[in-house]
N, C-alpha and C. Protein backbone atom coordinates (compact mmCIF):
# COMPACT_ATOMS: atom_id res chain seq x y z
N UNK A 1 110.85 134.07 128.03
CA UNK A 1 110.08 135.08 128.73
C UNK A 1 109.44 134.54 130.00
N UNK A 2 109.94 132.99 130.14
CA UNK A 2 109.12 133.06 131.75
C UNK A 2 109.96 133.41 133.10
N UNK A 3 110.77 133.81 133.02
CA UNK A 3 111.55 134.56 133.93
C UNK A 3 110.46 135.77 134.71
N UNK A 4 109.71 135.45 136.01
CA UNK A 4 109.26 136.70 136.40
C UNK A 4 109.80 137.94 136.41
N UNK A 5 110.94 138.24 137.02
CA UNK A 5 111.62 139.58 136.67
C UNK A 5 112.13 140.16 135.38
N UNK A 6 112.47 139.07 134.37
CA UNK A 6 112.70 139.88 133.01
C UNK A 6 111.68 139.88 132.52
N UNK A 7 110.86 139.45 132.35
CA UNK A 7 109.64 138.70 131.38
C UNK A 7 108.45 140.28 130.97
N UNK A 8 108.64 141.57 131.83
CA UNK A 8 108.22 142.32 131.30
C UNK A 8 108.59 143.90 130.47
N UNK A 9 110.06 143.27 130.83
CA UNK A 9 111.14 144.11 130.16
C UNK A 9 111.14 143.30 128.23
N UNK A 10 111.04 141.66 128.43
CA UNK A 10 111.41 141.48 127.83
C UNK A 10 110.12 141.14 126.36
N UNK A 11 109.04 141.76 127.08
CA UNK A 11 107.59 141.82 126.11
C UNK A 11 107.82 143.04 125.60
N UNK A 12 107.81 143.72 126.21
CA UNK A 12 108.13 145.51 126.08
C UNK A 12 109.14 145.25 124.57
N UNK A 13 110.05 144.73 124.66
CA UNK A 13 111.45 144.46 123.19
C UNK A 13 110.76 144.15 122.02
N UNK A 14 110.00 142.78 123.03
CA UNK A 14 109.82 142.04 121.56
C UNK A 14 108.49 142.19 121.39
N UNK A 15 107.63 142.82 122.26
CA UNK A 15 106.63 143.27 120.86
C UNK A 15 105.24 142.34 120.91
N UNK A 16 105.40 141.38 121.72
CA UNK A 16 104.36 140.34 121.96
C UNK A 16 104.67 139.08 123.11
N UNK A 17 103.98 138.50 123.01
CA UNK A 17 103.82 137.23 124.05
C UNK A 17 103.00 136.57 124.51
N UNK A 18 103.24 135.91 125.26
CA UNK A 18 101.95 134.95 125.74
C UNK A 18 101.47 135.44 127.19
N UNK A 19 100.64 135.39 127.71
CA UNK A 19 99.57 135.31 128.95
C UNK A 19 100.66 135.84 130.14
N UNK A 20 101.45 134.73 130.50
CA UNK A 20 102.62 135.09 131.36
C UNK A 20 103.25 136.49 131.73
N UNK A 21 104.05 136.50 130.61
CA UNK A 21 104.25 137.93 130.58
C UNK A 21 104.11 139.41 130.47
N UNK A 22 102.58 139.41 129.98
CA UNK A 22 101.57 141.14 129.29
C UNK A 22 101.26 140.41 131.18
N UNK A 23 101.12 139.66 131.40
CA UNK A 23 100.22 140.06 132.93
C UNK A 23 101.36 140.37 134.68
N UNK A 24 103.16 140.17 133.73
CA UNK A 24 103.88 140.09 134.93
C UNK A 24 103.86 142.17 134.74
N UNK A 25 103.50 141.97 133.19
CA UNK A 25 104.04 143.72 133.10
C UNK A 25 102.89 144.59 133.38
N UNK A 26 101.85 143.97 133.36
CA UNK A 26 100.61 144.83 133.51
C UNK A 26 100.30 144.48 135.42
N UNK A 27 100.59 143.61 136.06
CA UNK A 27 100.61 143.85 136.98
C UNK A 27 101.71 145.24 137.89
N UNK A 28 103.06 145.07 136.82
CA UNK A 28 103.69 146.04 137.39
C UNK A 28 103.51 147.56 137.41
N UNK A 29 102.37 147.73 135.99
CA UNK A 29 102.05 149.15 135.65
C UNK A 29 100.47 149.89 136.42
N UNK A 30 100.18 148.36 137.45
CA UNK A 30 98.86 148.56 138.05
C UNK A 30 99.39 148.88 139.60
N UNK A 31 100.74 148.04 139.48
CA UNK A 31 101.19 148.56 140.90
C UNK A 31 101.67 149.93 141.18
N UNK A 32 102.66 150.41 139.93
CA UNK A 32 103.08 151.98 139.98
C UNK A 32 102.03 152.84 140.05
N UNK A 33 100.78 152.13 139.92
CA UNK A 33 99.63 153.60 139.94
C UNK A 33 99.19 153.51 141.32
N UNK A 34 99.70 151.88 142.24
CA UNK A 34 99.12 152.27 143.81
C UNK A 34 97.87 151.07 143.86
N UNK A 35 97.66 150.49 142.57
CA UNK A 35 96.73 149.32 143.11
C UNK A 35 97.05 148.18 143.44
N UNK A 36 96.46 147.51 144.36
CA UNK A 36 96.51 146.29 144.95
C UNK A 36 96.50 145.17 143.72
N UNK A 37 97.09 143.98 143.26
CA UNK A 37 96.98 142.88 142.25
C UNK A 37 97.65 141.57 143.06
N UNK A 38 96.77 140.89 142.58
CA UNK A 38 97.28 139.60 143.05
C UNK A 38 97.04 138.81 141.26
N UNK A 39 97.93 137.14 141.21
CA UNK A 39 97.51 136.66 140.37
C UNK A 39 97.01 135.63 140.02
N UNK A 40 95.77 135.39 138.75
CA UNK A 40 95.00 134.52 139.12
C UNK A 40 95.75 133.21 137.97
N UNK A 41 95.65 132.16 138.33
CA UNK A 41 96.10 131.09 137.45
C UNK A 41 94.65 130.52 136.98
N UNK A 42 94.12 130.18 136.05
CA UNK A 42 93.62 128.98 135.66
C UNK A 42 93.95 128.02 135.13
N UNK A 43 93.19 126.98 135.52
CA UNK A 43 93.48 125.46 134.78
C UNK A 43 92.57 125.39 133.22
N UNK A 44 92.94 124.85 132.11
CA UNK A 44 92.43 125.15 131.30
C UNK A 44 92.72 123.70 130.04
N UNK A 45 91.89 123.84 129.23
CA UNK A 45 92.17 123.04 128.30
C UNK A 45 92.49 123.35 126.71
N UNK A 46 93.49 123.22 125.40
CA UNK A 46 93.80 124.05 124.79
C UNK A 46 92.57 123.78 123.24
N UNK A 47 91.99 122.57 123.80
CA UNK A 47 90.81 121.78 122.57
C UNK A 47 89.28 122.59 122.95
N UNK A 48 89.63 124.20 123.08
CA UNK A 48 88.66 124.53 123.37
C UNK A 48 87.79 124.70 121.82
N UNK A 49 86.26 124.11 121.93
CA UNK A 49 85.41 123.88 120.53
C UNK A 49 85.61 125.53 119.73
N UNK A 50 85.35 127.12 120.62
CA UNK A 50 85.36 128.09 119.91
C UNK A 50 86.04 128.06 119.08
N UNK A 51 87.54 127.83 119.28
CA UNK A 51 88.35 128.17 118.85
C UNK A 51 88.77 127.74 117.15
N UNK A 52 88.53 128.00 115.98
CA UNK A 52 88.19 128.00 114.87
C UNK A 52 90.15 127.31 114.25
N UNK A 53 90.23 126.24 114.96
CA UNK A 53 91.66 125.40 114.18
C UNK A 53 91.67 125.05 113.18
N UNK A 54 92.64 124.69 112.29
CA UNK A 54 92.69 123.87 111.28
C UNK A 54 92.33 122.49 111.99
N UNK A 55 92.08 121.46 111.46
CA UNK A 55 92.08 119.96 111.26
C UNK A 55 93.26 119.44 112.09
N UNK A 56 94.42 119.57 111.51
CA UNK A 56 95.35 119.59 112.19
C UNK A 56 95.93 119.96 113.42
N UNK A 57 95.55 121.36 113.39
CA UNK A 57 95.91 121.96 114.82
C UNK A 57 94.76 121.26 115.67
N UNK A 58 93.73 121.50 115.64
CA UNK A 58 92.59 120.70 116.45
C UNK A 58 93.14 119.43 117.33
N UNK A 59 93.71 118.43 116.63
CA UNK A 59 94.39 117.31 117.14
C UNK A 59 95.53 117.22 117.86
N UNK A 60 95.87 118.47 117.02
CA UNK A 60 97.37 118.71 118.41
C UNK A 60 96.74 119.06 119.83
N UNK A 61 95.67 120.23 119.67
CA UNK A 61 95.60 120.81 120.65
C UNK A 61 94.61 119.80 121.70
N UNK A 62 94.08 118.65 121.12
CA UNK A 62 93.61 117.52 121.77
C UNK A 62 94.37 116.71 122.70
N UNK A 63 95.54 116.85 122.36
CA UNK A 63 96.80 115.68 122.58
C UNK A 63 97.07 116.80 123.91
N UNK A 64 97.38 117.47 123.84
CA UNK A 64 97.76 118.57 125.13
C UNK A 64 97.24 118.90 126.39
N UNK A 65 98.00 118.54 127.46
CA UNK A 65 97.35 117.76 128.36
C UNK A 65 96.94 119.65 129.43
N UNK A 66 96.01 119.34 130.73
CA UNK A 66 96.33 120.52 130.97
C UNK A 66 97.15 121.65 131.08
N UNK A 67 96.45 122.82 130.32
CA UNK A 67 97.60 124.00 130.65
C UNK A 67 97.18 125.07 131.87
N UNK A 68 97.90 126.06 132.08
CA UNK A 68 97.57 127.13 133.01
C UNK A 68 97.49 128.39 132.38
N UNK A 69 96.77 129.13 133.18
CA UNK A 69 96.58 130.40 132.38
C UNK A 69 96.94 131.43 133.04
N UNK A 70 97.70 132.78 132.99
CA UNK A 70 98.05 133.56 133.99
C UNK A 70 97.01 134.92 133.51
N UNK A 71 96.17 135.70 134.78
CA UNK A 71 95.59 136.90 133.99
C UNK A 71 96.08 137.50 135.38
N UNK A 72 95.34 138.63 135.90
CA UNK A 72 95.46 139.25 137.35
C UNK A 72 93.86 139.79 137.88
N UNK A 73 93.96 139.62 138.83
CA UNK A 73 92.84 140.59 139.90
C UNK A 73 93.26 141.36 140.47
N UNK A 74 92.69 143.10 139.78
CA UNK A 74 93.03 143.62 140.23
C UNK A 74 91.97 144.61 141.22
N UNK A 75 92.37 145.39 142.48
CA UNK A 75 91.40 145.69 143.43
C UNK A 75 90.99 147.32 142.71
N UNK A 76 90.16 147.25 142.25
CA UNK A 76 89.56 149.00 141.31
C UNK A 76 88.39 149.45 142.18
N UNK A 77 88.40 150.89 142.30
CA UNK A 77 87.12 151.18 143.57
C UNK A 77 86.63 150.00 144.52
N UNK A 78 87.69 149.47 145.07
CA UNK A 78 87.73 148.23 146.09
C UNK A 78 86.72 147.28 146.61
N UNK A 79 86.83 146.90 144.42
CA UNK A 79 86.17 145.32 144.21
C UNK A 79 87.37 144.86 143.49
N UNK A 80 87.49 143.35 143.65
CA UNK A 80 88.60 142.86 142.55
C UNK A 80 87.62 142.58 141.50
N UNK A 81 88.75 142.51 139.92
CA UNK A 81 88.15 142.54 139.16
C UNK A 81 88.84 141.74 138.27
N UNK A 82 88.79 140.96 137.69
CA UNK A 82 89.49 140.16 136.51
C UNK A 82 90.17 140.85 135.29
N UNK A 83 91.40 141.23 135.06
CA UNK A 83 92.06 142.16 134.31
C UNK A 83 92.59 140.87 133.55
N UNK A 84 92.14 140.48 132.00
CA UNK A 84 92.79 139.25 131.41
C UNK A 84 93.51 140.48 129.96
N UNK A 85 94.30 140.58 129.25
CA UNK A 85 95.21 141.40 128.03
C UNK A 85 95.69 140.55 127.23
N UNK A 86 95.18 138.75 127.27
CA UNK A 86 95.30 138.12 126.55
C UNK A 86 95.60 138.17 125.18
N UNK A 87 94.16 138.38 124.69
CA UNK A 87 94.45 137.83 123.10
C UNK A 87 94.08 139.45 122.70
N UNK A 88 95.12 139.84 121.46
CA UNK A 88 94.90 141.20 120.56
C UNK A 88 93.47 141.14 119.53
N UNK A 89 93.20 142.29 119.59
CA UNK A 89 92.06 142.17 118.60
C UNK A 89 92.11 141.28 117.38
N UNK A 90 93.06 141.10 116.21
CA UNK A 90 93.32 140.36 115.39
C UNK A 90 92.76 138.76 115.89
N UNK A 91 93.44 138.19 116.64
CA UNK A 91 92.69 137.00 117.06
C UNK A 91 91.37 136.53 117.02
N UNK A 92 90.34 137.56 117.23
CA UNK A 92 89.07 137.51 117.45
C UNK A 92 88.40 136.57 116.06
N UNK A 93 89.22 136.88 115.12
CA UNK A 93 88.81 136.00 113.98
C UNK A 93 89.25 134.17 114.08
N UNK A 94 90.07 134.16 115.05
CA UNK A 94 90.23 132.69 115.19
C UNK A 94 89.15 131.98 116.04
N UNK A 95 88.42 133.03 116.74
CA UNK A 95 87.58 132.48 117.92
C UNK A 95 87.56 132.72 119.22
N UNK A 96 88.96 133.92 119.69
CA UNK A 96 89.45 133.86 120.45
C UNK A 96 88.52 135.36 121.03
N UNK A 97 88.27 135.27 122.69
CA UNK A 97 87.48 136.38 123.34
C UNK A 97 88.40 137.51 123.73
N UNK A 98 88.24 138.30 122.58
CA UNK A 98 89.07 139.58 122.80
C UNK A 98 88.32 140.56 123.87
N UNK A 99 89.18 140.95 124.20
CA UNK A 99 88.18 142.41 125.50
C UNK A 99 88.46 143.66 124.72
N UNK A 100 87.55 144.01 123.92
CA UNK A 100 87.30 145.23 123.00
C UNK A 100 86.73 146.24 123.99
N UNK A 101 86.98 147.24 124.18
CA UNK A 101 86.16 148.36 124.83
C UNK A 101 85.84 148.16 126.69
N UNK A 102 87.10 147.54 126.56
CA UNK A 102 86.83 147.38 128.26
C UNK A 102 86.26 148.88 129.34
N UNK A 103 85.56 148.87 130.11
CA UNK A 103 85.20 150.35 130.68
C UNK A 103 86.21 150.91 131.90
N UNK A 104 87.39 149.78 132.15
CA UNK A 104 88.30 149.73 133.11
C UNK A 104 87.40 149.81 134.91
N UNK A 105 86.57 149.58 134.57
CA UNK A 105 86.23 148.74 135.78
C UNK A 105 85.51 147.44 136.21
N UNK A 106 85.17 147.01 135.13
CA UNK A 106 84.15 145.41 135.31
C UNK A 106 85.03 144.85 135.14
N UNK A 107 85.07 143.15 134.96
CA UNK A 107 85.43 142.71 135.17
C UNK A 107 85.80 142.20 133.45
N UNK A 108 87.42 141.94 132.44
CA UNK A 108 87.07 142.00 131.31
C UNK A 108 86.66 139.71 131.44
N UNK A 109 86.52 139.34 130.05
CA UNK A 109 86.53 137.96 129.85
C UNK A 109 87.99 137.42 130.24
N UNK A 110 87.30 135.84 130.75
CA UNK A 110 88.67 135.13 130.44
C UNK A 110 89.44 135.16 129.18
N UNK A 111 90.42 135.01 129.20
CA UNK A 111 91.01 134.38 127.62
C UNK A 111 90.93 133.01 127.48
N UNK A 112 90.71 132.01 128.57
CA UNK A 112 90.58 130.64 128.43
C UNK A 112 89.06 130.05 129.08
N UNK A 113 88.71 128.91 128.91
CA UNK A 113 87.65 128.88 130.12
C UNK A 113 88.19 127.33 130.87
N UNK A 114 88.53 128.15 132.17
CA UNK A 114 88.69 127.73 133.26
C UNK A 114 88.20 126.27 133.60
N UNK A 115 88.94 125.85 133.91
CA UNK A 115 88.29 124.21 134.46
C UNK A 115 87.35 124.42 135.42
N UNK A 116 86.20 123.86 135.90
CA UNK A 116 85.87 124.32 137.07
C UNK A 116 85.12 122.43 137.47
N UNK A 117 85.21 122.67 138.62
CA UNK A 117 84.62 121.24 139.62
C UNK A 117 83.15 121.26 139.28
N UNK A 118 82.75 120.23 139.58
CA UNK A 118 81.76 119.66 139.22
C UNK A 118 80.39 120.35 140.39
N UNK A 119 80.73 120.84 141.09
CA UNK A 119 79.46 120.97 142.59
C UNK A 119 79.90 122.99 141.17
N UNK A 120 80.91 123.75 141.37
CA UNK A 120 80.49 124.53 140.44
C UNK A 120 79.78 125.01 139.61
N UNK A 121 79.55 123.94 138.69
CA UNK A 121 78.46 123.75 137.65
C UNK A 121 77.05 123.80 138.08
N UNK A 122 76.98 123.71 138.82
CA UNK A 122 75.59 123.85 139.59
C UNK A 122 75.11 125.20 139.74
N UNK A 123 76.22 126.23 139.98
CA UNK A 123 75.75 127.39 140.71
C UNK A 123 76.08 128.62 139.50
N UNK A 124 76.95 128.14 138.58
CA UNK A 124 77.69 129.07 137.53
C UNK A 124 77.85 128.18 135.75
N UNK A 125 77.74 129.41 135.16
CA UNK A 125 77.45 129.14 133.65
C UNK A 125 79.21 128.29 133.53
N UNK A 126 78.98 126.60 132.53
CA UNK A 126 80.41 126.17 132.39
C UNK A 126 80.99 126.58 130.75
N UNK A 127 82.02 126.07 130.31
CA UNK A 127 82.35 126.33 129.28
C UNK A 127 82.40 127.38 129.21
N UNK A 128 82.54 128.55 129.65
CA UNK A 128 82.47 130.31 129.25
C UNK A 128 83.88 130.92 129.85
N UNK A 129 83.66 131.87 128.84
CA UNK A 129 84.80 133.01 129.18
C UNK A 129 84.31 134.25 129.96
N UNK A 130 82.93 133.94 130.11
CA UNK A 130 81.99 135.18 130.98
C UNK A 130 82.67 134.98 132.21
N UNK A 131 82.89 136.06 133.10
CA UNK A 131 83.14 136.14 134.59
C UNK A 131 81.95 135.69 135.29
N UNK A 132 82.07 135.08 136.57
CA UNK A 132 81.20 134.55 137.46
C UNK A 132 81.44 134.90 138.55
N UNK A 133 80.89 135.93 138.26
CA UNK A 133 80.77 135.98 140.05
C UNK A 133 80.02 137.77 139.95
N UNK A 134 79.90 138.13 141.25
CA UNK A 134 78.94 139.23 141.75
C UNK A 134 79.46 140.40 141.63
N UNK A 135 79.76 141.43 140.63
CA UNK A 135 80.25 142.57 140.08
C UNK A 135 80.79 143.03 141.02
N UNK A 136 79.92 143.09 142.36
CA UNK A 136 80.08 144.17 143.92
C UNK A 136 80.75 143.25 144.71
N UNK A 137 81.23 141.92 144.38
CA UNK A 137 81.98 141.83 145.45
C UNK A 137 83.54 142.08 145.92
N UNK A 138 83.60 142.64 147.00
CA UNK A 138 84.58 143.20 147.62
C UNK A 138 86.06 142.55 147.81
N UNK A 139 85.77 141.55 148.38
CA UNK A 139 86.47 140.36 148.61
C UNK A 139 86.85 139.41 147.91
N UNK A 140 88.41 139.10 148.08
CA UNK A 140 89.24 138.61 146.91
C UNK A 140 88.64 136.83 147.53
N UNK A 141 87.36 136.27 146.28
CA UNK A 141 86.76 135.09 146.29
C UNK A 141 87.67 134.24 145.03
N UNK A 142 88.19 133.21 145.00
CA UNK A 142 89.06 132.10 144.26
C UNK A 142 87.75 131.20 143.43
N UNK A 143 87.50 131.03 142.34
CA UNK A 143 86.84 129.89 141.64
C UNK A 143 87.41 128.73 141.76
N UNK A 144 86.68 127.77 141.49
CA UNK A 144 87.33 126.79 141.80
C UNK A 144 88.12 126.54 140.64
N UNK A 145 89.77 126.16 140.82
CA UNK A 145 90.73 126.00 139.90
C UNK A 145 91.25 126.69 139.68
N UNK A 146 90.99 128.09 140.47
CA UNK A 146 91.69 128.97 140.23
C UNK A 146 92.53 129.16 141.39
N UNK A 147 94.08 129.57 141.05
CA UNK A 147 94.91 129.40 142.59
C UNK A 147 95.45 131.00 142.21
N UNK A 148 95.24 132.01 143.53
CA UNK A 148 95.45 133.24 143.61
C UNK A 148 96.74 133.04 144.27
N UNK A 149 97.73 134.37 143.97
CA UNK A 149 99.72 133.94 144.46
C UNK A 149 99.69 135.98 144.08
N UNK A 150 99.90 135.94 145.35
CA UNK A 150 100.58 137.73 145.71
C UNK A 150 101.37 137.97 144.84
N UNK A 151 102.36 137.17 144.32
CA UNK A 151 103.38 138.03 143.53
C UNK A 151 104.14 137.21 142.84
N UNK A 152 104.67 137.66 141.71
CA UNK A 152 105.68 136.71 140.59
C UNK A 152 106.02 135.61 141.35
N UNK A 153 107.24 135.62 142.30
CA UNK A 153 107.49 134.32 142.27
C UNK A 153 106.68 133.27 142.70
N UNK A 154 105.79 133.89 143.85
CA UNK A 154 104.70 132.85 144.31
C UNK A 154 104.05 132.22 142.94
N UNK A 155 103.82 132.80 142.14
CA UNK A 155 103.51 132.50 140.51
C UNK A 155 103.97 131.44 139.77
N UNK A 156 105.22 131.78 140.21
CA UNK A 156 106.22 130.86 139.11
C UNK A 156 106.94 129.92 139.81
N UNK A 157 106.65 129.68 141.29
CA UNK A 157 106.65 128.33 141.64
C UNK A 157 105.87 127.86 141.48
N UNK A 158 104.48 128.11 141.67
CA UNK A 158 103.13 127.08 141.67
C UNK A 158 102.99 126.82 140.44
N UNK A 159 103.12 127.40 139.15
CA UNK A 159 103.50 127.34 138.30
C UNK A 159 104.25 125.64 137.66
N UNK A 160 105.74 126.37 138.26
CA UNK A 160 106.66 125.10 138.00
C UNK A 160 106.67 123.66 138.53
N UNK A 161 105.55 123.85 140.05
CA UNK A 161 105.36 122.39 140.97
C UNK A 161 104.29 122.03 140.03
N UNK A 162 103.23 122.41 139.04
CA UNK A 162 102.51 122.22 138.32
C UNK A 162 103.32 121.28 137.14
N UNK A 163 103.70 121.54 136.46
CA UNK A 163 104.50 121.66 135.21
C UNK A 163 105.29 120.61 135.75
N UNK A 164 105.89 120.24 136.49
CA UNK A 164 106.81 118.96 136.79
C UNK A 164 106.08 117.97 137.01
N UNK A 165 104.98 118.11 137.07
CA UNK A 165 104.52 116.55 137.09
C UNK A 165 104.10 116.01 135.70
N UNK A 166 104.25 116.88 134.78
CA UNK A 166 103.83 116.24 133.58
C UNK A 166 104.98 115.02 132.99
N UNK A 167 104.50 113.87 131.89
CA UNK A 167 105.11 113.24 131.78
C UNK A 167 106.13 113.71 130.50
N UNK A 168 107.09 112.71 130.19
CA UNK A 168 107.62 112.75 128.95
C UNK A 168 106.49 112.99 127.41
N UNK A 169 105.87 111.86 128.13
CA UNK A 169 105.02 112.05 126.67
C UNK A 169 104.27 113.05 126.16
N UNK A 170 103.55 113.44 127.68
CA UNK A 170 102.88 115.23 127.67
C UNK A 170 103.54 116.35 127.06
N UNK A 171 104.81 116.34 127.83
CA UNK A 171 105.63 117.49 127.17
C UNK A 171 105.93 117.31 125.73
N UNK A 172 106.34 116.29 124.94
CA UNK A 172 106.58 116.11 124.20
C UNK A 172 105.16 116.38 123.31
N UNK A 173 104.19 116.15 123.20
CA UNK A 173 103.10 116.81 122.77
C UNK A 173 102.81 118.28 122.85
N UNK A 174 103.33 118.71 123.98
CA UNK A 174 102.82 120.22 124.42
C UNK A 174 104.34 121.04 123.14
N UNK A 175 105.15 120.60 122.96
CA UNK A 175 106.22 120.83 122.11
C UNK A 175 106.28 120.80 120.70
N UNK A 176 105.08 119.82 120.20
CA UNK A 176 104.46 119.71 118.76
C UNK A 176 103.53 120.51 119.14
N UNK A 177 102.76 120.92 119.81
CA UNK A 177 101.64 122.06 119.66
C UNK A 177 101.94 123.29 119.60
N UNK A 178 102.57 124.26 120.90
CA UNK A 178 102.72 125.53 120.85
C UNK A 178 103.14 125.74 119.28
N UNK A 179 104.97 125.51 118.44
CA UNK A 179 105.09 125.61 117.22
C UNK A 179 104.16 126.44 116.14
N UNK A 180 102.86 125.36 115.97
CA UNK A 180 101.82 125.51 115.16
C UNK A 180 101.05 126.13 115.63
N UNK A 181 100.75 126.08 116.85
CA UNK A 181 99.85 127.62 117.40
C UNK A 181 100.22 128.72 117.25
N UNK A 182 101.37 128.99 117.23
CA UNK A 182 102.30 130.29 117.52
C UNK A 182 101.85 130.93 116.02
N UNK A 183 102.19 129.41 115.06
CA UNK A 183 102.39 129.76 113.63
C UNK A 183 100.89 130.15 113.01
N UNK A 184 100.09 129.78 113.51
CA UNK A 184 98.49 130.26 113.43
C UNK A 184 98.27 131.35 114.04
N UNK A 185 98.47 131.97 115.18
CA UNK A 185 98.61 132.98 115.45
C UNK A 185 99.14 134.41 114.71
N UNK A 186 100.17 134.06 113.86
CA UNK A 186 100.77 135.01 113.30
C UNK A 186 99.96 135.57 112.25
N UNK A 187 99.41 133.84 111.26
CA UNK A 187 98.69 133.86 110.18
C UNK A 187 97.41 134.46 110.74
N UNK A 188 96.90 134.93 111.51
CA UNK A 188 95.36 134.89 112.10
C UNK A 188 96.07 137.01 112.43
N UNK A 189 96.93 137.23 112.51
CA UNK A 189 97.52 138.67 112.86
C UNK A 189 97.47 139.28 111.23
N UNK A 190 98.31 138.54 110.19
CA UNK A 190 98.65 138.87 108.94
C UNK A 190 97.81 139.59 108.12
């Protein structure tokens, strides 16, 4: 499913997915209505403490070196706004920040929390999935770590120049993790 052009045909089939794809298709169903979206990446870490792992998974998800996160900003009564469709309600029992009752215009939670630089921390709450920044503002503003890309492919190159620098050993960790996440996931749906 990381194919930008199939990837929201191919959530639509199967019924689920990861971050990537609910946001290549929900950008496309924000564009048929006429709104402006751009997309936001974060940098992120997968040993986040909320998140309620087994023992096991915990350590995997330690070993896993940075990941990225795909959500969108989208421009609504012309403020951008953080549109994340991440995690399904079911999740919420793992730890995970579901957006229950969104009002479709604020801004909903991250699904991850964002890496952010150190002069950041100064000015904005860290560790959170809360949005930061000024409800009213107009203007498409970038957090730090966060890299904004007009459209799929701009996406899924920055994306992939990301992702190639990891090593053998990284990937090879990131390959024992997803597996058992996926498989916690299901159990955490059941």
């Amino acid at each position: 499913m990381s194919d930008p052009k199939t990837a929201p045909e191919q959530i639509l089939s199967a019924g689920k997915g990861y971050c990537g794809p609910k946001h290549y298709l929900l950008a496309a169903m924000y564009r048929k209505l006429g709104l402006e979206v751009v997309f936001a990446t974060f940098p992120f870490l997968w040993n986040d403490p909320d998140l309620r792992y087994s023992p096991d998974l915990r350590t995997l998800a330690a070993a896993v070196p940075i990941a990225y996160h795909l959500a969108c900003r989208v421009r609504i009564n012309g403020r951008w706004v953080l549109v994340d469709t991440t995690w399904d309600p079911p999740l919420a029992r793992g730890g995970f920040p579901v957006n229950e009752h969104w009002d479709g215009l604020s801004e909903t939670r991250c699904a991850v929390k964002p890496l952010r630089s150190a002069v950041r921390t100064v000015y904005c709450r860290t560790a959170t999935n809360e949005p930061c920044r000024n409800n009213l503002e107009k203007e498409l503003h970038t957090l730090d770590g966060e890299q904004a890309t007009v459209d799929e492919a701009a996406h899924h190159r920055y994306y992939l120049q990301k992702t190639a620098m990891r090593t053998p050993e990284e990937s090879e960790k990131i390959s024992r993790f997803y597996p058992a996440f996926e498989e916690w996931l299901e159990s955490l749906r059941a």
